[in-house]
PDB file of N, CA and C in Angstrom:
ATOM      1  N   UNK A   1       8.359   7.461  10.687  1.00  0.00           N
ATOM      2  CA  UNK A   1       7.131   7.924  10.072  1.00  0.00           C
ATOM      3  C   UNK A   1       5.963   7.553  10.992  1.00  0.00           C
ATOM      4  N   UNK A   2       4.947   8.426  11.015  1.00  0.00           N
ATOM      5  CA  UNK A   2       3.497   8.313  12.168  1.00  0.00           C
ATOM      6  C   UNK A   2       2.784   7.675  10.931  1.00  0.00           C
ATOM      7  N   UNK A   3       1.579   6.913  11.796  1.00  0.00           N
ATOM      8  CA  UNK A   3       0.693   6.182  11.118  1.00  0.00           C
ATOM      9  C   UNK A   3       0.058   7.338  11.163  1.00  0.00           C
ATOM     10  N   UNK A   4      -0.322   8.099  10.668  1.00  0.00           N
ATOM     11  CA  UNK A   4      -1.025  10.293  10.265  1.00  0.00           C
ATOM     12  C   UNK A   4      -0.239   9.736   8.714  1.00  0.00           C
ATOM     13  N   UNK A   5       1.065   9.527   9.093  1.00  0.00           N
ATOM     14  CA  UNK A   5       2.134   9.976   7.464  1.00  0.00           C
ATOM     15  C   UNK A   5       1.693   8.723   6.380  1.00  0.00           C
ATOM     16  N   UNK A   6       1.939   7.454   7.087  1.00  0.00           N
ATOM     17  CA  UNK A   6       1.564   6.229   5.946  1.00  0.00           C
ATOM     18  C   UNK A   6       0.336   6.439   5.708  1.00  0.00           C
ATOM     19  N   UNK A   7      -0.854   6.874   6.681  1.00  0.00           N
ATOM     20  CA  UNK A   7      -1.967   7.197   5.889  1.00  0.00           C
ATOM     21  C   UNK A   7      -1.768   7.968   4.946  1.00  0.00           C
ATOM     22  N   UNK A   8      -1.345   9.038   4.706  1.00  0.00           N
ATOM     23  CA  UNK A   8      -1.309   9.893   3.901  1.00  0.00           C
ATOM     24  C   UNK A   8      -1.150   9.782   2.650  1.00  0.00           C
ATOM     25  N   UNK A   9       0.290   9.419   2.596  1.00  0.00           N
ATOM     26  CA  UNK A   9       1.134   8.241   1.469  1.00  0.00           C
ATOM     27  C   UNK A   9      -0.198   7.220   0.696  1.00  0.00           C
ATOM     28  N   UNK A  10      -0.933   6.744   1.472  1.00  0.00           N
ATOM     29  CA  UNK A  10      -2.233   5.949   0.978  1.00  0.00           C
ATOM     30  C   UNK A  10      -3.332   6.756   0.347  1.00  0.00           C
ATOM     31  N   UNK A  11      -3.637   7.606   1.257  1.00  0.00           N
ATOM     32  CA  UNK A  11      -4.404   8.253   0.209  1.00  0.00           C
ATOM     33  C   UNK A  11      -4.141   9.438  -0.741  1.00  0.00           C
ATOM     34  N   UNK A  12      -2.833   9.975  -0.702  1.00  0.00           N
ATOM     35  CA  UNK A  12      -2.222  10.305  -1.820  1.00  0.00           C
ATOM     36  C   UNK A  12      -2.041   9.817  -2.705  1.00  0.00           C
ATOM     37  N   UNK A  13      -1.932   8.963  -2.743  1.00  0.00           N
ATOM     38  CA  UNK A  13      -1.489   6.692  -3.611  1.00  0.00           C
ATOM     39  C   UNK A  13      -3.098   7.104  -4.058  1.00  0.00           C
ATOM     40  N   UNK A  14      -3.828   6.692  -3.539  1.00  0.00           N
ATOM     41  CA  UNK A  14      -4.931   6.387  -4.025  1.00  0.00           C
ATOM     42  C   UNK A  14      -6.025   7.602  -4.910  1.00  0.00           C
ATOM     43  N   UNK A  15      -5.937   8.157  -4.726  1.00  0.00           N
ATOM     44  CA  UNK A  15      -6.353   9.479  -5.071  1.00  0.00           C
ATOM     45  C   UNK A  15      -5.790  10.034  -6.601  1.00  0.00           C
ATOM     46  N   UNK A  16      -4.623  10.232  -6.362  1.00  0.00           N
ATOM     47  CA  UNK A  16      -3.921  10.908  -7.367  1.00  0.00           C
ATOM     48  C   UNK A  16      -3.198   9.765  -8.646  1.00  0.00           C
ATOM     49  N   UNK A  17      -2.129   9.053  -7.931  1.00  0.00           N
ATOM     50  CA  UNK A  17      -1.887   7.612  -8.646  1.00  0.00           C
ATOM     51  C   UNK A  17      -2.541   6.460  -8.863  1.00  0.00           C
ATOM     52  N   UNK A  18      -3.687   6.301  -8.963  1.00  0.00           N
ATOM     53  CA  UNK A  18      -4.808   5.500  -9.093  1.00  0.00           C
ATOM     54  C   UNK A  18      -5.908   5.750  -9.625  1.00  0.00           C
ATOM     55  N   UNK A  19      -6.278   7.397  -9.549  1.00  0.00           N
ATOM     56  CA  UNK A  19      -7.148   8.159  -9.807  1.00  0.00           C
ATOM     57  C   UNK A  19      -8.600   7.664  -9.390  1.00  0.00           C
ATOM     58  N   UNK A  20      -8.852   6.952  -8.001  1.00  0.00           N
ATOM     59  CA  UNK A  20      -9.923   6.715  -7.149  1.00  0.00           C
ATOM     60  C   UNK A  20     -10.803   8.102  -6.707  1.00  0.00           C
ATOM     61  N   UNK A  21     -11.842   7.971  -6.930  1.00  0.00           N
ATOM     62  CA  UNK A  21     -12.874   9.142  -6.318  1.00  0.00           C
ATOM     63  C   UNK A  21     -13.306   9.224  -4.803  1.00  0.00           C
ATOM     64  N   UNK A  22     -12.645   7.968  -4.252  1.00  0.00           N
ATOM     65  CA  UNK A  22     -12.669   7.805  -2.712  1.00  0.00           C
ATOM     66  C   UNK A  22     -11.431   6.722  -2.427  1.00  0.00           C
ATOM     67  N   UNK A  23     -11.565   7.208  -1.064  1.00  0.00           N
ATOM     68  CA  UNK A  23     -10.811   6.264  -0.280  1.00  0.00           C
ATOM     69  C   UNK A  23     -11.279   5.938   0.772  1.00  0.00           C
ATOM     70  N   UNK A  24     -11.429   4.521   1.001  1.00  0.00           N
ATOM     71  CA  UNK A  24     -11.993   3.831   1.894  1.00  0.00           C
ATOM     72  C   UNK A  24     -11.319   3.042   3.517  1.00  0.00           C
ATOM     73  N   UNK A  25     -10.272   3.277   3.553  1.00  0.00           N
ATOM     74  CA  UNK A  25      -9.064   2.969   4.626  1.00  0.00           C
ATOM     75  C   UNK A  25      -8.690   3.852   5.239  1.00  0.00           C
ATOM     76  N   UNK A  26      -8.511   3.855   6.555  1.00  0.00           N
ATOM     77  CA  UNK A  26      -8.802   4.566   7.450  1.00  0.00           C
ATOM     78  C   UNK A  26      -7.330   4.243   8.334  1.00  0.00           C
ATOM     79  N   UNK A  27      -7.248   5.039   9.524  1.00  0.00           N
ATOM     80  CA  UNK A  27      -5.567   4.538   9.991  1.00  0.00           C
ATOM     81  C   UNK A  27      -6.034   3.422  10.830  1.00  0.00           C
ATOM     82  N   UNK A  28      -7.183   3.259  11.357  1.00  0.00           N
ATOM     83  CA  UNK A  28      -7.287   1.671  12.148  1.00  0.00           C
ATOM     84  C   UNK A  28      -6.969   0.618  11.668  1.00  0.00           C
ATOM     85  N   UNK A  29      -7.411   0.757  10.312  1.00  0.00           N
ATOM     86  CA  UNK A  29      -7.017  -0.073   9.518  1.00  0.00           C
ATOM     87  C   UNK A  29      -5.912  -0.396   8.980  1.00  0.00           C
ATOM     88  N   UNK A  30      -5.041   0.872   9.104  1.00  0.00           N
ATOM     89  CA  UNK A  30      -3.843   0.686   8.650  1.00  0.00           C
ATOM     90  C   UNK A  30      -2.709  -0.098  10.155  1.00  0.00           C
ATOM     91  N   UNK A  31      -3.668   0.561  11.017  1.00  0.00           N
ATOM     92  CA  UNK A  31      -3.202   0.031  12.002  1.00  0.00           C
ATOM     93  C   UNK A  31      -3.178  -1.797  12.490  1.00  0.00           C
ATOM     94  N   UNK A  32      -4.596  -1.867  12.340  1.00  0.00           N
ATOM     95  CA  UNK A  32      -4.794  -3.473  12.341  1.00  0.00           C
ATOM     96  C   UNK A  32      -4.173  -4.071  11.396  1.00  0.00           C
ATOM     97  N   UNK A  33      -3.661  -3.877  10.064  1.00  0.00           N
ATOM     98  CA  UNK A  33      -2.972  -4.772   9.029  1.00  0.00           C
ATOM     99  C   UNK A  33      -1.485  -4.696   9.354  1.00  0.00           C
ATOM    100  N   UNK A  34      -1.093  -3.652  10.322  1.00  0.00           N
ATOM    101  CA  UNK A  34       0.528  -3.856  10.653  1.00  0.00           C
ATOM    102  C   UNK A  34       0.827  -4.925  11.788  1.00  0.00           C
ATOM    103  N   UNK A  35      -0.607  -4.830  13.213  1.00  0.00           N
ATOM    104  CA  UNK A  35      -0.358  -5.986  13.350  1.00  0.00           C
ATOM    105  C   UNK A  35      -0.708  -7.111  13.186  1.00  0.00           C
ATOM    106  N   UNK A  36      -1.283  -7.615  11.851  1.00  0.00           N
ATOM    107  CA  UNK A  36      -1.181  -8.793  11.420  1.00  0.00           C
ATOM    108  C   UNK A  36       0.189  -9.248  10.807  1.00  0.00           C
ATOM    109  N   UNK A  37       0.952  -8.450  10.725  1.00  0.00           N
ATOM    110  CA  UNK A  37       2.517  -9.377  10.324  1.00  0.00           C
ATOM    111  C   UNK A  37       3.461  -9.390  11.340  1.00  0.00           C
ATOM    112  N   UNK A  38       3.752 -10.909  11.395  1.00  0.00           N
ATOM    113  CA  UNK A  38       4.307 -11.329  12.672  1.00  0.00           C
ATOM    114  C   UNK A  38       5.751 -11.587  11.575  1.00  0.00           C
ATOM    115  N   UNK A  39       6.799 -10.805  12.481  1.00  0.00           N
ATOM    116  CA  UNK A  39       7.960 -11.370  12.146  1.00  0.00           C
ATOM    117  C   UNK A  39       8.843 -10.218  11.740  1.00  0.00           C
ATOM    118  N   UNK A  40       7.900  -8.865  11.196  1.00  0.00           N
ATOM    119  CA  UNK A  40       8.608  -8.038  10.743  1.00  0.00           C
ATOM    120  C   UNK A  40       9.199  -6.997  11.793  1.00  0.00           C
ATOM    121  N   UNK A  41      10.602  -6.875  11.969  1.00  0.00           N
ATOM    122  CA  UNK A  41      11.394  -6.145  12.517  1.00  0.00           C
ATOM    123  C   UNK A  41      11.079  -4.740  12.626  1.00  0.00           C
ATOM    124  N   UNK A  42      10.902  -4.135  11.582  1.00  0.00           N
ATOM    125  CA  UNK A  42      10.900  -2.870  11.588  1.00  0.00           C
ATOM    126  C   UNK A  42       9.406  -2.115  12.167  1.00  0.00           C
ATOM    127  N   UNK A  43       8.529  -2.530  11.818  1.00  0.00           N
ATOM    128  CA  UNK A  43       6.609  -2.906  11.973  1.00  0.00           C
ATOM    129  C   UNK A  43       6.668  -3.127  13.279  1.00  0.00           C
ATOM    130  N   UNK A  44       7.570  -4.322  14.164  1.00  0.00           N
ATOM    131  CA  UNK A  44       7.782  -4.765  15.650  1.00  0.00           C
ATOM    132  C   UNK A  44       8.231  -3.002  16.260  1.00  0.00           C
ATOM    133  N   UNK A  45       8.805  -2.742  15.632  1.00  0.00           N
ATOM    134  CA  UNK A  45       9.661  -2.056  16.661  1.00  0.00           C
ATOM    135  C   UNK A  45       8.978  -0.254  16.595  1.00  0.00           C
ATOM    136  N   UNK A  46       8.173  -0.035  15.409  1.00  0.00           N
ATOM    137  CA  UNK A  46       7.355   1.300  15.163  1.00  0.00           C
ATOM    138  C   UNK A  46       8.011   2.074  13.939  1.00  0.00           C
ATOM    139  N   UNK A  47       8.706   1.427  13.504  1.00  0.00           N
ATOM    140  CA  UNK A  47       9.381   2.048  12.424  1.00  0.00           C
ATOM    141  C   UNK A  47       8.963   1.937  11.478  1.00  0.00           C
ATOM    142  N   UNK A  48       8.075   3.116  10.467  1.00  0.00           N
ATOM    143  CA  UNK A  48       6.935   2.427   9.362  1.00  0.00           C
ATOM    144  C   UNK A  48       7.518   3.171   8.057  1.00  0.00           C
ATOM    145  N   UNK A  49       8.706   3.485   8.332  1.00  0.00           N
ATOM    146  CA  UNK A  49       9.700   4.280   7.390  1.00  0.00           C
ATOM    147  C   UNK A  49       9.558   2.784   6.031  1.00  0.00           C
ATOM    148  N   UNK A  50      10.090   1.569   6.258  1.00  0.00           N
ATOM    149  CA  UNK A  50      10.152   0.632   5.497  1.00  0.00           C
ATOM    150  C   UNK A  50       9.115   0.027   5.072  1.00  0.00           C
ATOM    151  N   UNK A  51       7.593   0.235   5.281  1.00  0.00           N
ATOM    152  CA  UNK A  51       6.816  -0.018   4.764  1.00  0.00           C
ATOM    153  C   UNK A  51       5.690   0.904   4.321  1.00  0.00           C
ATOM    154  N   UNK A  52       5.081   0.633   3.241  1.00  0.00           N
ATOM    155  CA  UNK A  52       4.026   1.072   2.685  1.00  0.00           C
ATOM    156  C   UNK A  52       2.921   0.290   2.369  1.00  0.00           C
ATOM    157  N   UNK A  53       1.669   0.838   2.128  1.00  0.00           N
ATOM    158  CA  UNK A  53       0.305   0.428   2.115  1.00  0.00           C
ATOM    159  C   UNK A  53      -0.332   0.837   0.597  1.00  0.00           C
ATOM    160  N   UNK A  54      -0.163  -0.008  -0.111  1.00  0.00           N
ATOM    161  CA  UNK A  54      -1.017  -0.187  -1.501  1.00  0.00           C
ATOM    162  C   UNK A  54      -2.077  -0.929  -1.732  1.00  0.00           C
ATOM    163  N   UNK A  55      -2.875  -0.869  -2.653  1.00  0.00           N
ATOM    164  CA  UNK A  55      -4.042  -1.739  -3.012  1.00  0.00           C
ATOM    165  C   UNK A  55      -3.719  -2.790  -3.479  1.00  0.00           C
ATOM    166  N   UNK A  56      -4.217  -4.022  -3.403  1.00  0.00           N
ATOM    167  CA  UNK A  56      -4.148  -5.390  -4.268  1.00  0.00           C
ATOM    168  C   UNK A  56      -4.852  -5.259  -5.455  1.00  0.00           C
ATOM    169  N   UNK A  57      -5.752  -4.532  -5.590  1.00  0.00           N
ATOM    170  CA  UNK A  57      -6.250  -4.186  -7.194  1.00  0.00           C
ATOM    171  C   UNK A  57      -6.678  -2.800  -7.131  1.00  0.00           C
ATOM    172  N   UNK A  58      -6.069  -2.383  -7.847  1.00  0.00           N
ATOM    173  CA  UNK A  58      -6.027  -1.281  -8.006  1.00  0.00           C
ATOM    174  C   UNK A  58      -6.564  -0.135  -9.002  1.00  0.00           C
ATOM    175  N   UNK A  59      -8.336  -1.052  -9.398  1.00  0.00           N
ATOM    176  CA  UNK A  59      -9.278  -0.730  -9.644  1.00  0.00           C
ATOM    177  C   UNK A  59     -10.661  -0.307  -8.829  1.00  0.00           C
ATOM    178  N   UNK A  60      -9.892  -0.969  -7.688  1.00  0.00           N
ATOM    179  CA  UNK A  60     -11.106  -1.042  -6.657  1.00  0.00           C
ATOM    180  C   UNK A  60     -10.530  -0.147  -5.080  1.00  0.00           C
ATOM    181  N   UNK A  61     -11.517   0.542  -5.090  1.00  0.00           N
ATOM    182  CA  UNK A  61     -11.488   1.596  -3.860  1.00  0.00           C
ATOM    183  C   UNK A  61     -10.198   0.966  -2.956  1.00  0.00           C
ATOM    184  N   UNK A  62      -9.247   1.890  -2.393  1.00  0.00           N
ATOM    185  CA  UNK A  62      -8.489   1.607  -1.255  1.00  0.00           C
ATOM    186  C   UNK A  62      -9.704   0.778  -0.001  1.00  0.00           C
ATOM    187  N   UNK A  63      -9.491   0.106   0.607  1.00  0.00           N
ATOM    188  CA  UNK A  63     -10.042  -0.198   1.834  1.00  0.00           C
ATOM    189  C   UNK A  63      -9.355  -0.999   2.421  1.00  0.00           C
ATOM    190  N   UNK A  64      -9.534  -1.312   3.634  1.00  0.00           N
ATOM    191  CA  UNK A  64      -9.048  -2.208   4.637  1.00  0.00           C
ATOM    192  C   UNK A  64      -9.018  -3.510   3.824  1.00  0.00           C
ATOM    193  N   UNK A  65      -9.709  -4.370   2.994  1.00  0.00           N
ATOM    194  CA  UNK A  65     -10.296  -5.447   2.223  1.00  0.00           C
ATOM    195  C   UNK A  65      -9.122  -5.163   1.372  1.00  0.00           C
ATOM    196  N   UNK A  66      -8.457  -3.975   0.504  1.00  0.00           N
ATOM    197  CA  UNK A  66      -8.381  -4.336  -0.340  1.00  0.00           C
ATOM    198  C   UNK A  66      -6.680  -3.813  -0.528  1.00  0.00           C
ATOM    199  N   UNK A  67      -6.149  -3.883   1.175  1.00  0.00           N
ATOM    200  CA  UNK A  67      -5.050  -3.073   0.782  1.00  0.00           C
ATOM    201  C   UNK A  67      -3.872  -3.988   1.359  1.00  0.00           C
ATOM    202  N   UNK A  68      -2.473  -4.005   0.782  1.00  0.00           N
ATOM    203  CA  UNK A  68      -1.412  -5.042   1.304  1.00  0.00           C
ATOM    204  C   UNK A  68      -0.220  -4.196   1.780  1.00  0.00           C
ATOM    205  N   UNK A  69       0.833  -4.816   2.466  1.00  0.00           N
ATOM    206  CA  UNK A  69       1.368  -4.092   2.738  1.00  0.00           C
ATOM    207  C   UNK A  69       3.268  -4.955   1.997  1.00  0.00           C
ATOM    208  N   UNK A  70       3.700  -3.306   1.667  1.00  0.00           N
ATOM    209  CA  UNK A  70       4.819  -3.967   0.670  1.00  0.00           C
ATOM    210  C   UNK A  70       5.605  -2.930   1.738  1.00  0.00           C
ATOM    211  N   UNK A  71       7.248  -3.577   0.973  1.00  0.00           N
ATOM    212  CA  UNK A  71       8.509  -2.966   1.386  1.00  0.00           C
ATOM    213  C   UNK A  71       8.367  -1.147   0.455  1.00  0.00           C
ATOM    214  N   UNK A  72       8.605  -0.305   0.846  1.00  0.00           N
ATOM    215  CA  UNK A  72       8.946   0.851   0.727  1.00  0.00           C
ATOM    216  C   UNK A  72       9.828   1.134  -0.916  1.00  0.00           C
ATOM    217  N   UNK A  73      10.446   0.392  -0.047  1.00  0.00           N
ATOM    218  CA  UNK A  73      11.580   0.718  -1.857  1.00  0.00           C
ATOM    219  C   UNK A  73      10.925  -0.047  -2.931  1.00  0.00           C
ATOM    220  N   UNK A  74       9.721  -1.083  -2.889  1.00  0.00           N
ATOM    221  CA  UNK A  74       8.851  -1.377  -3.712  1.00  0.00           C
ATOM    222  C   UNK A  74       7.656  -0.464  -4.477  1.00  0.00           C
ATOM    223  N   UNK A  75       7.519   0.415  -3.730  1.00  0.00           N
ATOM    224  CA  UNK A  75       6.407   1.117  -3.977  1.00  0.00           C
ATOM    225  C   UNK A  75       6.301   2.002  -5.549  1.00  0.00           C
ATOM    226  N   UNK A  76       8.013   2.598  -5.586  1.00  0.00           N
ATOM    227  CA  UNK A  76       8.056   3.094  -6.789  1.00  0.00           C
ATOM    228  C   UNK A  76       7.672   1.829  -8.014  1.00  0.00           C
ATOM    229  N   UNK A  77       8.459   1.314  -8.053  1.00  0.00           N
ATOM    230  CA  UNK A  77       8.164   0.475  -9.340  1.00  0.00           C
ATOM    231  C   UNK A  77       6.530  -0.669  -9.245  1.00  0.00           C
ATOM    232  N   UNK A  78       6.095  -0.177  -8.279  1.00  0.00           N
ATOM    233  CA  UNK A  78       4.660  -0.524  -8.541  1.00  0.00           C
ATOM    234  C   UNK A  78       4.002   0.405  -9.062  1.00  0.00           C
ATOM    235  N   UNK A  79       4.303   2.008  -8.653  1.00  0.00           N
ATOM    236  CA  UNK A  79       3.546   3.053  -9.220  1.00  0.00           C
ATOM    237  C   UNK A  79       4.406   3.073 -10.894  1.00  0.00           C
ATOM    238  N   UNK A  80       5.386   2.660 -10.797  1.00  0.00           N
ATOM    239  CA  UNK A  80       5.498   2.426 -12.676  1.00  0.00           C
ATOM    240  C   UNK A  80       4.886   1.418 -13.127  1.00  0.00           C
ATOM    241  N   UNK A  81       5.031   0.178 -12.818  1.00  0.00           N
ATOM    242  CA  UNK A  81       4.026  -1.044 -13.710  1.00  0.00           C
ATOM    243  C   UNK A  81       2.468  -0.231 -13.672  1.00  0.00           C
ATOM    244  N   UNK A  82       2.056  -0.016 -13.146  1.00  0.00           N
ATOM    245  CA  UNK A  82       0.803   1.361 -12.896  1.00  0.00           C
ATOM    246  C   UNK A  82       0.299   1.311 -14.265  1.00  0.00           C
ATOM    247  N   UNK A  83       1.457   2.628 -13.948  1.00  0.00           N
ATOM    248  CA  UNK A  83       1.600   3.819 -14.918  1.00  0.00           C
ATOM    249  C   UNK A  83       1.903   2.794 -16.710  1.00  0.00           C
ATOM    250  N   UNK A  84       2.934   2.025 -16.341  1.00  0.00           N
ATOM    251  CA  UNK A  84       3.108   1.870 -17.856  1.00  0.00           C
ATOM    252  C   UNK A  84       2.360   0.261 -18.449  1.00  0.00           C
ATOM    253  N   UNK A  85       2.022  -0.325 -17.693  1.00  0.00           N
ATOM    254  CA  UNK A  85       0.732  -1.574 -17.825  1.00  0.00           C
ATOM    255  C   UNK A  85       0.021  -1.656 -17.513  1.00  0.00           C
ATOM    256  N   UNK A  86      -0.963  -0.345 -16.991  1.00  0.00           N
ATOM    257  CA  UNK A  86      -2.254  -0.694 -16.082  1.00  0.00           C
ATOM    258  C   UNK A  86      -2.600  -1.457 -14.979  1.00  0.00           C
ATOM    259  N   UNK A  87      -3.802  -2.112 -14.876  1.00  0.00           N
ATOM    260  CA  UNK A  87      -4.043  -3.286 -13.784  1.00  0.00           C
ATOM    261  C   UNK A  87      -2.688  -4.581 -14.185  1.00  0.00           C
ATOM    262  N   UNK A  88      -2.886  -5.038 -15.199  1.00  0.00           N
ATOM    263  CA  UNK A  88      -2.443  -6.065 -15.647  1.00  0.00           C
ATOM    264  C   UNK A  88      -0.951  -6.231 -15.135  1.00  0.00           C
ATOM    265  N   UNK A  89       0.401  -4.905 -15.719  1.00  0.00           N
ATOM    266  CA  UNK A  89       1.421  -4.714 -15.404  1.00  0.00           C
ATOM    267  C   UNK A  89       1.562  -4.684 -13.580  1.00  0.00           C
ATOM    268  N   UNK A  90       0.679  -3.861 -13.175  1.00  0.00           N
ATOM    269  CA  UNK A  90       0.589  -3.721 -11.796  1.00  0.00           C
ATOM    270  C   UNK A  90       0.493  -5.203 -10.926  1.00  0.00           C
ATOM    271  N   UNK A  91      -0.634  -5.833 -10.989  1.00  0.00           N
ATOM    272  CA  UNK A  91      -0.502  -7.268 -10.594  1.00  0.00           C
ATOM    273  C   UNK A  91       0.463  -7.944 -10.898  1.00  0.00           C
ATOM    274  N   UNK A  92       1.403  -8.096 -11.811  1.00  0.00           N
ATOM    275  CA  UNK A  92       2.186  -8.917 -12.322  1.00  0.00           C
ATOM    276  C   UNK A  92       3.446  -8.520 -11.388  1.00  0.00           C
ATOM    277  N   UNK A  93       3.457  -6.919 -11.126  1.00  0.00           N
ATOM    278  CA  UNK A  93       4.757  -6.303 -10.213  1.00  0.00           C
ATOM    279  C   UNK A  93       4.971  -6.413  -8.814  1.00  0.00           C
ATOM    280  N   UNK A  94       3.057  -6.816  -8.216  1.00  0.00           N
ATOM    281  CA  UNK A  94       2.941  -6.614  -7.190  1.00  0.00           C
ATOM    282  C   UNK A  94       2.854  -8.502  -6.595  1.00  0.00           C
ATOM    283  N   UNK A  95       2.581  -9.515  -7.304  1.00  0.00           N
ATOM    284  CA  UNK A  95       2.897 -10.810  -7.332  1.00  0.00           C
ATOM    285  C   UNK A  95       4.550 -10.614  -6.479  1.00  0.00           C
ATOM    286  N   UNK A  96       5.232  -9.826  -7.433  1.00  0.00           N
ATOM    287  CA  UNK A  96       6.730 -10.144  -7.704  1.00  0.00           C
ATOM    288  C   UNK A  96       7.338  -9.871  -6.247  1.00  0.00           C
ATOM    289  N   UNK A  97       6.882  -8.899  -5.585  1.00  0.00           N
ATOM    290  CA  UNK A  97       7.092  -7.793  -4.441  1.00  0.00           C
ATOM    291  C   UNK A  97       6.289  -8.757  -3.207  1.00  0.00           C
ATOM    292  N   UNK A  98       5.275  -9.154  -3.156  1.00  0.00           N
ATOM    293  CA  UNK A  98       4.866  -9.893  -2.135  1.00  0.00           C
ATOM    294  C   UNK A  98       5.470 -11.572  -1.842  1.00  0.00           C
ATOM    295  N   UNK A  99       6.224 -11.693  -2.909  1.00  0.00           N
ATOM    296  CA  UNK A  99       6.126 -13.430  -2.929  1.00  0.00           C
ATOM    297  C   UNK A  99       7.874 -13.673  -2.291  1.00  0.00           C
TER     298      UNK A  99
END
């Protein structure tokens, strides 16, 4: 996947599954937060198939500030705690996924 595609994925994420009136993250940004993680294999090597770019609250505009980066196969069941607990469910899923 091109950092063009995980952007996309983000502001598709943000836009539609979030229902944000903007998006504030940009691919530099998406770029600079991949290399801030040291260690990850797949991120090392350009392979962005295994990761995705979500918000940490997900009340507040996508931005560089406000966005983390999770495993891929996480992403669905964050867009369900979303969907079926709001902020509240969402933080509680996204704790679970980062820790």
């Amino acid at each position: 996947m091109s950092l063009w595609l995980l952007w996309k994925r983000c502001w598709t994420d943000a836009r539609q599954t979030f229902e944000q009136t903007r998006v504030g993250i940009v691919q530099g940004d998406i770029e600079a937060l991949l290399h801030g993680v040291q260690g990850d294999v797949d991120v090392v090597q350009g392979d962005l198939d295994g990761v995705s770019v979500m918000p940490a609250y997900p009340t507040t505009v996508l931005c560089a500030e406000n966005a983390v980066l999770v495993q891929t196969q996480k992403r669905p069941q964050l867009v369900r705690a979303w969907r079926a607990g709001g902020a509240e469910g969402y933080a509680l899923e996204l704790a679970a996924c980062v820790s």
